[in-house]
N, C-alpha and C. Protein backbone atom coordinates (compact mmCIF):
# COMPACT_ATOMS: atom_id res chain seq x y z
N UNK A 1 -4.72 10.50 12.26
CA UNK A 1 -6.09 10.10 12.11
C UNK A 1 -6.26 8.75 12.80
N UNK A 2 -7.69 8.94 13.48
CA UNK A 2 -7.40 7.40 14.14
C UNK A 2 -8.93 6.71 14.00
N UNK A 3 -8.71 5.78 13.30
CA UNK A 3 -9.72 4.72 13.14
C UNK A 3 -10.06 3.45 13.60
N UNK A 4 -11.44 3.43 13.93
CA UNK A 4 -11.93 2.21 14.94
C UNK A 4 -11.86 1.00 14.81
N UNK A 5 -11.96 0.79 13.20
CA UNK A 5 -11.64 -0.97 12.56
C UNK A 5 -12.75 -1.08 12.27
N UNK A 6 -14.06 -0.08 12.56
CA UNK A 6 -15.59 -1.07 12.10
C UNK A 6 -16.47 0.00 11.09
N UNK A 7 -15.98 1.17 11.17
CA UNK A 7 -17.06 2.22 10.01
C UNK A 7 -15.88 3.27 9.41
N UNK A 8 -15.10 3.82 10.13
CA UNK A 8 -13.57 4.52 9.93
C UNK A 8 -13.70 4.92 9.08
N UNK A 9 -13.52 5.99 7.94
CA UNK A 9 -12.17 5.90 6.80
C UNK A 9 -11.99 7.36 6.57
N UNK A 10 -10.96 7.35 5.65
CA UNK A 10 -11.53 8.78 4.44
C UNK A 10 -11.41 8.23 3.25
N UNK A 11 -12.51 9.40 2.55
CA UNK A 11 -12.45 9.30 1.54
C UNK A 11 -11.09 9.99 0.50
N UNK A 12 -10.80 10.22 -0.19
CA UNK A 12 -10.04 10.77 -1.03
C UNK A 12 -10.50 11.18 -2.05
N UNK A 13 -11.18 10.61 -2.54
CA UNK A 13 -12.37 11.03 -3.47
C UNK A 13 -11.16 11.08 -4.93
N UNK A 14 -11.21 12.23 -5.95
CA UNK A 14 -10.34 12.62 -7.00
C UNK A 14 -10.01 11.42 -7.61
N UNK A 15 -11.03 10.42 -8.31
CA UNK A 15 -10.73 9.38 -9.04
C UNK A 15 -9.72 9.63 -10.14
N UNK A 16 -9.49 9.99 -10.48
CA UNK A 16 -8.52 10.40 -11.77
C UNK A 16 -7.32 11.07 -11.37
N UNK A 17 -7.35 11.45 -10.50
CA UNK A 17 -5.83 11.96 -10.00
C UNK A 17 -5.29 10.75 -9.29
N UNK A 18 -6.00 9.98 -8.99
CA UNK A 18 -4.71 8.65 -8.51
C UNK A 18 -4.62 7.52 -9.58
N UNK A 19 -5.09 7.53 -10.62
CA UNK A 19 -4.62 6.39 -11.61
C UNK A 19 -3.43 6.63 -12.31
N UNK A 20 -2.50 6.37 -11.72
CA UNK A 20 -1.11 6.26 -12.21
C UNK A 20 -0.88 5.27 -13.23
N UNK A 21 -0.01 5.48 -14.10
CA UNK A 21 0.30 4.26 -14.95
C UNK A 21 1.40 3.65 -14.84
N UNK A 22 2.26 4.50 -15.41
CA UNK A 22 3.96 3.69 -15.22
C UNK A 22 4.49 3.98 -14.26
N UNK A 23 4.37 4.77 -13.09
CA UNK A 23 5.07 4.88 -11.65
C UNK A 23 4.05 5.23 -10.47
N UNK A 24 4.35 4.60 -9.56
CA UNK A 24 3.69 5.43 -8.57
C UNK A 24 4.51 5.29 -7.06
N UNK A 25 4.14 6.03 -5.83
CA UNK A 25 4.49 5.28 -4.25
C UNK A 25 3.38 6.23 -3.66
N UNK A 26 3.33 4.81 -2.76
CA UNK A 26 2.40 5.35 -1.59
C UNK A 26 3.05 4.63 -0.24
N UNK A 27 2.65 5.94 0.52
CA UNK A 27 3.66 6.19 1.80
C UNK A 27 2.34 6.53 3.04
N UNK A 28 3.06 6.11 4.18
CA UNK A 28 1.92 6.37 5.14
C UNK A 28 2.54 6.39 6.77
N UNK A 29 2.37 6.78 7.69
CA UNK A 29 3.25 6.29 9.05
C UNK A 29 1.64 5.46 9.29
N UNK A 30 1.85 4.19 9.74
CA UNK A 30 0.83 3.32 10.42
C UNK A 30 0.92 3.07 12.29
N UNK A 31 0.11 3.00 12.81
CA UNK A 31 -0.23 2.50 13.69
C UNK A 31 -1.01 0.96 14.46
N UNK A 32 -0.62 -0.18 14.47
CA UNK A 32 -2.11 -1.11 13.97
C UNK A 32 -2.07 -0.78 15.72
N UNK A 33 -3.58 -0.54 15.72
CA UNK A 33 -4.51 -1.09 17.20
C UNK A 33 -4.74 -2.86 17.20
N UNK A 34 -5.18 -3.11 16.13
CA UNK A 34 -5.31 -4.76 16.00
C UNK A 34 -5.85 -4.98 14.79
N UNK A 35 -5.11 -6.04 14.25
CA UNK A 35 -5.27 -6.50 13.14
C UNK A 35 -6.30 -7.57 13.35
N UNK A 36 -7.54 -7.41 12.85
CA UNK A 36 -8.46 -8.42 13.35
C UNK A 36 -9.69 -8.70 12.46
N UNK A 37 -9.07 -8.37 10.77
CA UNK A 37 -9.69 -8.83 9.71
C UNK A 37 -8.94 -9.47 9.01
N UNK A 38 -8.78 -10.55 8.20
CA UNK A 38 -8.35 -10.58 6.98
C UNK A 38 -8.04 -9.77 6.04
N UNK A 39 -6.70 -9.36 5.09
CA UNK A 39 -6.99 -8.48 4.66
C UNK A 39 -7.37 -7.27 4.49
N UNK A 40 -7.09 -6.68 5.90
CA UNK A 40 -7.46 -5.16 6.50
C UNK A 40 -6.71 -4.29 5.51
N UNK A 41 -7.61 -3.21 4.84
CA UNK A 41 -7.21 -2.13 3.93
C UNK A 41 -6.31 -1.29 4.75
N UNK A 42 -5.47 -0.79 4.21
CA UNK A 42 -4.94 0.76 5.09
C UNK A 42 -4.72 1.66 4.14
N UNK A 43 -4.47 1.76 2.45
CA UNK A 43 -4.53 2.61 1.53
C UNK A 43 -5.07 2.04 0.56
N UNK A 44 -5.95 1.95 -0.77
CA UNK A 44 -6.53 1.38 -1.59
C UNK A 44 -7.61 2.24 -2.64
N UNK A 45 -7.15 1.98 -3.74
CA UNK A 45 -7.81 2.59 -5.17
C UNK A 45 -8.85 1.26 -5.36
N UNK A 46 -9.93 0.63 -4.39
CA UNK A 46 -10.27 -1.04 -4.91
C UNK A 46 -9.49 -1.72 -4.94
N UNK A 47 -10.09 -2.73 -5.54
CA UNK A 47 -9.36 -3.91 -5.89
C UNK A 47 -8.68 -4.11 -6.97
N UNK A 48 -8.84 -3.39 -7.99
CA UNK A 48 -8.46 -3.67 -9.20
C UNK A 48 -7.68 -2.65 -9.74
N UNK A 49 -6.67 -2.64 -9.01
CA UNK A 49 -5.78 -1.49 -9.41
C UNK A 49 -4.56 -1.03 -8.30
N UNK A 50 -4.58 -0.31 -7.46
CA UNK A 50 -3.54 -0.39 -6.38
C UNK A 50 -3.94 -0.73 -5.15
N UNK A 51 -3.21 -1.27 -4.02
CA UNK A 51 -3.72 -1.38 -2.74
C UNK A 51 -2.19 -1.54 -1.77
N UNK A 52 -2.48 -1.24 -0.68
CA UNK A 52 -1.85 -1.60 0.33
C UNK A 52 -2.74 -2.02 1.36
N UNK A 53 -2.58 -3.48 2.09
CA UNK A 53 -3.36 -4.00 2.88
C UNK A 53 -2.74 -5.36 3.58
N UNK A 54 -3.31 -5.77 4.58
CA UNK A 54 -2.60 -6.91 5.89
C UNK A 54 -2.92 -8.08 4.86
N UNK A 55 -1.66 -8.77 4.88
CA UNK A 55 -1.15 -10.04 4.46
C UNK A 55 -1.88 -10.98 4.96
N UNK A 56 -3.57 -11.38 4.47
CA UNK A 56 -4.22 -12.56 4.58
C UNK A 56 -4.53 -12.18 6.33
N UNK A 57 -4.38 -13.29 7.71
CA UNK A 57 -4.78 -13.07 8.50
C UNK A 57 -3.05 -13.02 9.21
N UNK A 58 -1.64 -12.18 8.39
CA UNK A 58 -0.75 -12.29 9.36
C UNK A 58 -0.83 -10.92 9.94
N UNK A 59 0.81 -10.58 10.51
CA UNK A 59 0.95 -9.73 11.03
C UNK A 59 1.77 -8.58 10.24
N UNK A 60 1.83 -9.16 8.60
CA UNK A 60 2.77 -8.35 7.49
C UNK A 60 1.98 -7.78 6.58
N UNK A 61 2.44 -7.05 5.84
CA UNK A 61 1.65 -5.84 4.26
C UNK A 61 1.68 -7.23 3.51
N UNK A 62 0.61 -6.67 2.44
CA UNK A 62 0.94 -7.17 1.23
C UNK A 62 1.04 -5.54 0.07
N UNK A 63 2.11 -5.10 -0.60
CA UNK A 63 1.73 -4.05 -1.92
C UNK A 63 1.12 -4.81 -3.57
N UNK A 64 -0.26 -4.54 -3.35
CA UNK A 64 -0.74 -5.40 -4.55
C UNK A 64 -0.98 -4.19 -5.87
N UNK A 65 -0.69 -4.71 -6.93
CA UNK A 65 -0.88 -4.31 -8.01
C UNK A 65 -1.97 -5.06 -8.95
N UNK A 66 -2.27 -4.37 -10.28
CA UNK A 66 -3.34 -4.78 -11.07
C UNK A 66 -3.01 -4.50 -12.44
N UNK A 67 -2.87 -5.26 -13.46
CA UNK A 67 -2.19 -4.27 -14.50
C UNK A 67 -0.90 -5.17 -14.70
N UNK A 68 0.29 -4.53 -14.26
CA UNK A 68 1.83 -4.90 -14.42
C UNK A 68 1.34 -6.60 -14.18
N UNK A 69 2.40 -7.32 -14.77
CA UNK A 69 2.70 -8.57 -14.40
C UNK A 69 3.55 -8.85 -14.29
N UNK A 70 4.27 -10.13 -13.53
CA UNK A 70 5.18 -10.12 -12.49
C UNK A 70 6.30 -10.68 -13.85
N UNK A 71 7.41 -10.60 -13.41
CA UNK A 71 8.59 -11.24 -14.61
C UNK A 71 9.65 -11.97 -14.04
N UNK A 72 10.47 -12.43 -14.88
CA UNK A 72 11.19 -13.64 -13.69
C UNK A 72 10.66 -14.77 -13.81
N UNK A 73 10.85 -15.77 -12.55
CA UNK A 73 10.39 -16.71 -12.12
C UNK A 73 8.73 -16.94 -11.67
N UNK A 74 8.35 -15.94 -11.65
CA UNK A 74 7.15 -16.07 -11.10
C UNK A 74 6.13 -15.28 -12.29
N UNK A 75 6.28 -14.92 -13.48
CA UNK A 75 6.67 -14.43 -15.03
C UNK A 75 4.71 -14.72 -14.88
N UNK A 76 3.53 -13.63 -15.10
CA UNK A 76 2.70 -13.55 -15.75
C UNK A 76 1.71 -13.57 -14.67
N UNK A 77 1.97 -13.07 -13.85
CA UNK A 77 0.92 -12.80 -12.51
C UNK A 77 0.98 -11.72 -12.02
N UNK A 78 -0.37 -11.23 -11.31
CA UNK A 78 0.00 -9.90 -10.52
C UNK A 78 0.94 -9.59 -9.58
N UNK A 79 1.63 -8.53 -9.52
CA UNK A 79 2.34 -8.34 -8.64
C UNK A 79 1.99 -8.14 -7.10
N UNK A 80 2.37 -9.18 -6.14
CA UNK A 80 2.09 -8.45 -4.52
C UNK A 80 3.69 -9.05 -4.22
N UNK A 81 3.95 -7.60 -3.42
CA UNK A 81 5.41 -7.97 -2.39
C UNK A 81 4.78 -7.75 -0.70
N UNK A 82 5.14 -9.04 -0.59
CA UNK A 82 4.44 -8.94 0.87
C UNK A 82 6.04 -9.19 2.20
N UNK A 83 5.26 -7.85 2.92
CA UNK A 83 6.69 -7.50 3.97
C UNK A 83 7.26 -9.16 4.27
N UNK A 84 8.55 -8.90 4.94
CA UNK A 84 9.37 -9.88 5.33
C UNK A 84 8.95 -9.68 6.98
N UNK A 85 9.16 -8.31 7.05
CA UNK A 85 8.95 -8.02 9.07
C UNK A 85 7.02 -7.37 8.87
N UNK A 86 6.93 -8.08 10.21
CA UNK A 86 5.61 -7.90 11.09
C UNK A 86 5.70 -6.16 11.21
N UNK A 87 4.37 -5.56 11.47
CA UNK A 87 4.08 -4.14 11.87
C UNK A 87 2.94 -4.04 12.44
N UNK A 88 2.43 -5.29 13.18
CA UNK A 88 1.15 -5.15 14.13
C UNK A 88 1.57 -5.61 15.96
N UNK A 89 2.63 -4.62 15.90
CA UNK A 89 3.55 -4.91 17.05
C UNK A 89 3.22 -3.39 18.21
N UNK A 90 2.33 -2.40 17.63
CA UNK A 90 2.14 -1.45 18.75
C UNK A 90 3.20 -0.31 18.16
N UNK A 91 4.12 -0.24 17.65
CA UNK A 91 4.58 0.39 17.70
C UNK A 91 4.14 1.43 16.22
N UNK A 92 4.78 2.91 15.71
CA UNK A 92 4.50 3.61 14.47
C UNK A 92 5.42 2.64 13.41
N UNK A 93 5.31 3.05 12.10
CA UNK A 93 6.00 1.77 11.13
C UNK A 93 5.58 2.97 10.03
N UNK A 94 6.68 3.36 9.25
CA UNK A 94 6.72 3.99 7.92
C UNK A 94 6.74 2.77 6.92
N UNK A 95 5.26 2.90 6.23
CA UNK A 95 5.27 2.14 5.15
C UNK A 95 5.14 2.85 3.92
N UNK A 96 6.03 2.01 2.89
CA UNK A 96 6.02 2.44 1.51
C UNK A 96 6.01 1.60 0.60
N UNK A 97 4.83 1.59 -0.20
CA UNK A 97 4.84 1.35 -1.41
C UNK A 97 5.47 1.87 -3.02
N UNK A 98 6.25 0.96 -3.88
CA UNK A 98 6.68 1.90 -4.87
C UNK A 98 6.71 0.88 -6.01
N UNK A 99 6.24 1.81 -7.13
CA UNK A 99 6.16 0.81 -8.48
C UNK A 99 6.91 1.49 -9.65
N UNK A 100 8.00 1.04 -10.13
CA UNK A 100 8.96 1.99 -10.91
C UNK A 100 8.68 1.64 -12.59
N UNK A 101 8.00 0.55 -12.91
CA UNK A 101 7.67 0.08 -14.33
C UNK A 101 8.59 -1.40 -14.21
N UNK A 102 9.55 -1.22 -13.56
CA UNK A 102 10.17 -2.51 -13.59
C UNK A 102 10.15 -3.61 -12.27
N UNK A 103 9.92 -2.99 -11.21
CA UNK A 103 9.71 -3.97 -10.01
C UNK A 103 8.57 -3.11 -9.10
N UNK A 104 8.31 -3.88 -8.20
CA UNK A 104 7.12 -3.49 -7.20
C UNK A 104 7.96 -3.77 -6.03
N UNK A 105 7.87 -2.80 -4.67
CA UNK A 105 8.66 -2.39 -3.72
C UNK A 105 8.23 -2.15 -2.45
N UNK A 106 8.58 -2.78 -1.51
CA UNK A 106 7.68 -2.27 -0.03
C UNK A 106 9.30 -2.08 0.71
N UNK A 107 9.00 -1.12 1.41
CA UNK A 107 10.25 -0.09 2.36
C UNK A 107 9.34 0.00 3.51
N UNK A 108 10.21 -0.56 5.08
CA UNK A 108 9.42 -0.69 6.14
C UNK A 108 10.78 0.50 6.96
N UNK A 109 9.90 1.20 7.59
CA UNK A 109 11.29 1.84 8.18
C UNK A 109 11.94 2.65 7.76
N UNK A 110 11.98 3.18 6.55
CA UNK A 110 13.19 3.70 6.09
C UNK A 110 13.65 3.11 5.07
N UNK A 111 13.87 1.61 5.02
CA UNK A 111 14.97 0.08 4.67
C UNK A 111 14.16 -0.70 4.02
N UNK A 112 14.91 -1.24 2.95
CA UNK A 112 14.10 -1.89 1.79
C UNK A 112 13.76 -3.38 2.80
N UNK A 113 12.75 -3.70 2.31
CA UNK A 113 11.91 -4.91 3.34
C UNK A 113 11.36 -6.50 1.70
N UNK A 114 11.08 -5.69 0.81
CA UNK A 114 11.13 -7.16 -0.47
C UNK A 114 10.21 -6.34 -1.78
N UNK A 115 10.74 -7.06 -2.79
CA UNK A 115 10.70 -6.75 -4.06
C UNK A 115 10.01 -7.87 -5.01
N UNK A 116 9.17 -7.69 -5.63
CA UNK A 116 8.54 -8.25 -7.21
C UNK A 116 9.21 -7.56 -8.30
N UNK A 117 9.68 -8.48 -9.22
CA UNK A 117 10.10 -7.98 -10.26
C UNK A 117 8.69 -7.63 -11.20
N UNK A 118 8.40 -6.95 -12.09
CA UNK A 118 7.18 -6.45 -12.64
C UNK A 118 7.19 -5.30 -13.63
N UNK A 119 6.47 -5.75 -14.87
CA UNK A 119 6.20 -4.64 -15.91
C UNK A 119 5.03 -4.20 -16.44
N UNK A 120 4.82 -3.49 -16.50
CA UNK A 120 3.21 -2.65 -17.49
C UNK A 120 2.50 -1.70 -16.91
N UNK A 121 1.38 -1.20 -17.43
CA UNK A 121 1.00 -0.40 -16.85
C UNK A 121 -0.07 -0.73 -15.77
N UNK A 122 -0.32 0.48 -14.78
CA UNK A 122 -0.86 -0.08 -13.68
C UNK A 122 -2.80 0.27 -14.32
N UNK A 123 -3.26 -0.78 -13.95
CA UNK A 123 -4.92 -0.41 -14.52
C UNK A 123 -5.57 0.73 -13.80
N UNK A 124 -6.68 0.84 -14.75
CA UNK A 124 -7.26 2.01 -13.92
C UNK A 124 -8.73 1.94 -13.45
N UNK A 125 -9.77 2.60 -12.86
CA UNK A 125 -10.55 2.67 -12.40
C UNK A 125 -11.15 3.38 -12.12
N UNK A 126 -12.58 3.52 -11.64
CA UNK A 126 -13.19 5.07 -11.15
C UNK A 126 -13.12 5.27 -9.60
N UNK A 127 -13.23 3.86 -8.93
CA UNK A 127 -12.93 4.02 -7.43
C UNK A 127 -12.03 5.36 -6.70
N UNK A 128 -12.54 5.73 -5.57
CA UNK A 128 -11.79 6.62 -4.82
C UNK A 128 -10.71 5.86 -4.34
N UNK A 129 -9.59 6.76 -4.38
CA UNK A 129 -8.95 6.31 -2.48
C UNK A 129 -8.99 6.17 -1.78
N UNK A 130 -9.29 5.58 -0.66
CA UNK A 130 -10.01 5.34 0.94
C UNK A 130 -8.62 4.95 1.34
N UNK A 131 -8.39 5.69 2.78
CA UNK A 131 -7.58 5.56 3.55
C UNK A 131 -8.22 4.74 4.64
N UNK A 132 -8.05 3.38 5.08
CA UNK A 132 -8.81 2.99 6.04
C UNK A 132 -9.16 1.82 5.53
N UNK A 133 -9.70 1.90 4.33
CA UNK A 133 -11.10 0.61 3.93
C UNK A 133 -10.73 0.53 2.29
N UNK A 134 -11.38 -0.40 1.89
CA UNK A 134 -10.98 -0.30 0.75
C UNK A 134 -12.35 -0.59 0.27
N UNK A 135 -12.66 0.74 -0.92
CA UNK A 135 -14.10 0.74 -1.83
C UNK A 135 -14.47 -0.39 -2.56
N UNK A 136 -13.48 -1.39 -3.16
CA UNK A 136 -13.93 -2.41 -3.64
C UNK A 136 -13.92 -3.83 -3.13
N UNK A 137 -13.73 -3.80 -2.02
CA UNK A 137 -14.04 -5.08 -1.26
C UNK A 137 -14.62 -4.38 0.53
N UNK A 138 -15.58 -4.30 0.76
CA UNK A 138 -15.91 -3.42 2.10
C UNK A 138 -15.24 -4.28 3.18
N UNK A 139 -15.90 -3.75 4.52
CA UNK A 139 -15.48 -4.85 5.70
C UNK A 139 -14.37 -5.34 5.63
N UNK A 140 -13.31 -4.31 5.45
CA UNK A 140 -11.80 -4.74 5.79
C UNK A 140 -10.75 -3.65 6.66
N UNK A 141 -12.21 -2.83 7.26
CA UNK A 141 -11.68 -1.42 7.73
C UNK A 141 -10.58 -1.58 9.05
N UNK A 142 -9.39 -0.32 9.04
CA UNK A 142 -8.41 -0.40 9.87
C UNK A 142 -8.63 -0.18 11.04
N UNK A 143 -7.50 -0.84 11.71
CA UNK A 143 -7.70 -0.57 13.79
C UNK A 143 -6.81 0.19 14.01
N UNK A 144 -6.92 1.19 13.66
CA UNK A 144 -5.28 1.87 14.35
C UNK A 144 -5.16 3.19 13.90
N UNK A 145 -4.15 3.59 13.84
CA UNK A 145 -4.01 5.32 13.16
C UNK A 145 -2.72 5.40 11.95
N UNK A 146 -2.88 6.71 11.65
CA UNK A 146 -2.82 7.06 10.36
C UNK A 146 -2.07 8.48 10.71
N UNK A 147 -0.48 8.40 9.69
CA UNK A 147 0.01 9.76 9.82
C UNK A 147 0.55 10.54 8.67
N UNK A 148 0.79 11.15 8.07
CA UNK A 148 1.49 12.06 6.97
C UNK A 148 1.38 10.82 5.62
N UNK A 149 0.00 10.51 4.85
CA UNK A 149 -0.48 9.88 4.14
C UNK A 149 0.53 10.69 3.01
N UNK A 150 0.87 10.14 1.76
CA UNK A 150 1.48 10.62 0.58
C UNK A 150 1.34 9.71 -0.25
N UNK A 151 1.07 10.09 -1.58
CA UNK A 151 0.45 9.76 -2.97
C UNK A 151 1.24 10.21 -4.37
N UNK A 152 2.33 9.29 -4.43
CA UNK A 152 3.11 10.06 -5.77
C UNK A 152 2.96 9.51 -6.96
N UNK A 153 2.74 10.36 -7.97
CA UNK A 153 2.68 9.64 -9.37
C UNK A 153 4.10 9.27 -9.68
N UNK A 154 5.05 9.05 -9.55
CA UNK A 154 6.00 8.34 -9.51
C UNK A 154 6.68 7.65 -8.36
N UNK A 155 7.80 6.91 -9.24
CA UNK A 155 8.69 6.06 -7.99
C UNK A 155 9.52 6.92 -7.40
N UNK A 156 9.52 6.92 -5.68
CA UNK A 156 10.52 7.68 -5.02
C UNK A 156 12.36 6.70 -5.20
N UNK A 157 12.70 7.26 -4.92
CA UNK A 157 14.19 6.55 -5.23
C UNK A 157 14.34 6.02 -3.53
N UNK A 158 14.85 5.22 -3.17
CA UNK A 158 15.55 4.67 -1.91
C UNK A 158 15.84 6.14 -0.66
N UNK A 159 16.85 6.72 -1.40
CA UNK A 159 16.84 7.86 -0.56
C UNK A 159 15.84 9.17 -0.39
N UNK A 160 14.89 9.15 -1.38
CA UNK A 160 13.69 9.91 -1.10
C UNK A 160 12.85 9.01 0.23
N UNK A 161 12.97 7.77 0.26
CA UNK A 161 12.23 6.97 1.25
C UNK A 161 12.83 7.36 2.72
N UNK A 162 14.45 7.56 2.30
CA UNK A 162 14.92 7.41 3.77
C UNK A 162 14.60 8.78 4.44
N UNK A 163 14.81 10.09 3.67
CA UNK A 163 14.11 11.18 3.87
C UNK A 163 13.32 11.17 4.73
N UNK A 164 12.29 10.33 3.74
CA UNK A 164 10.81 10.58 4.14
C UNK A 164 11.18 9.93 5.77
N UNK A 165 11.38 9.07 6.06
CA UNK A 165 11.18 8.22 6.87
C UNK A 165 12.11 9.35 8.08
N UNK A 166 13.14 10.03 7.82
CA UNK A 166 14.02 10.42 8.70
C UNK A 166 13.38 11.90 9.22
N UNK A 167 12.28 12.36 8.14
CA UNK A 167 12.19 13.71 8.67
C UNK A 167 10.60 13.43 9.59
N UNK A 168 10.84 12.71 10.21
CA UNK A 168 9.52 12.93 11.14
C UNK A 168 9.81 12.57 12.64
């Protein structure tokens, strides 16, 4: 699927089939054409609840959560693990999001990329899924394309990621 960055998306619609509570991953092959919003959506239930979207104005993810709070050192905040490596380089990039009840997880590649430690349940909402844009904050729509989108009510394990990542 390939989207322009300025009206783009899909919908997903099925509000209630994506409010996960205690597990979820979301998986996607990305493309960026150009990252040239703040905060550009590329998978998102709103704001208040799950998202995957560009790290402020860099060139990395952030996986944000709503709900769980973070534990550890950083103990009573939402969870975002934001990539270590760039993916607005031209090239395809398997991204994954994963939330197991105990940490929050982004997998770039195949290969674990950084981790939030994190517990509770994830909130919920009536918002759709929008692939592209995200329904609760507009004007953050994607430049680029979109491949074999996936939506699990649970956490994939490491080697379900590498799978994923190996069979395409």
């Amino acid at each position: 699927m390939e989207l322009d960055g300025t009206d783009d998306f899909a919908n997903c619609a099925g509000a209630d089939d994506f409010n996960f509570r205690d597990s979820m991953t979301v998986a996607a092959w990305v493309k960026v054409r150009q990252f040239d919003k703040p905060g550009q959506a590329l998978i998102a239930k709103g704001n208040d609840t799950w998202r995957l979207e560009r790290h402020g104005d860099q060139g990395t993810l952030d996986f944000v959560l709503a709900g769980p709070q973070t534990t550890g050192d950083k103990k009573g905040k939402p969870p975002v693990v934001t990539s270590k490596r760039t993916v607005d380089d031209g090239a395809w990039h398997h991204v994954v999001g994963v939330y197991d009840g105990e940490r929050a997880v982004l997998y770039l590649d195949g290969e674990f990329d950084s981790q939030v430690a994190a517990a509770g349940e994830i909130a919920q909402n009536t918002e759709s899924v929008w692939i592209g844009e995200n329904a609760g904050s507009r004007r953050r729509a994607f430049n680029g394309w979109f491949d074999d989108v996936r939506l699990y009510d649970r956490s994939l394990s490491a080697d379900e990621i590498r799978e994923l990542y190996q069979s395409k």
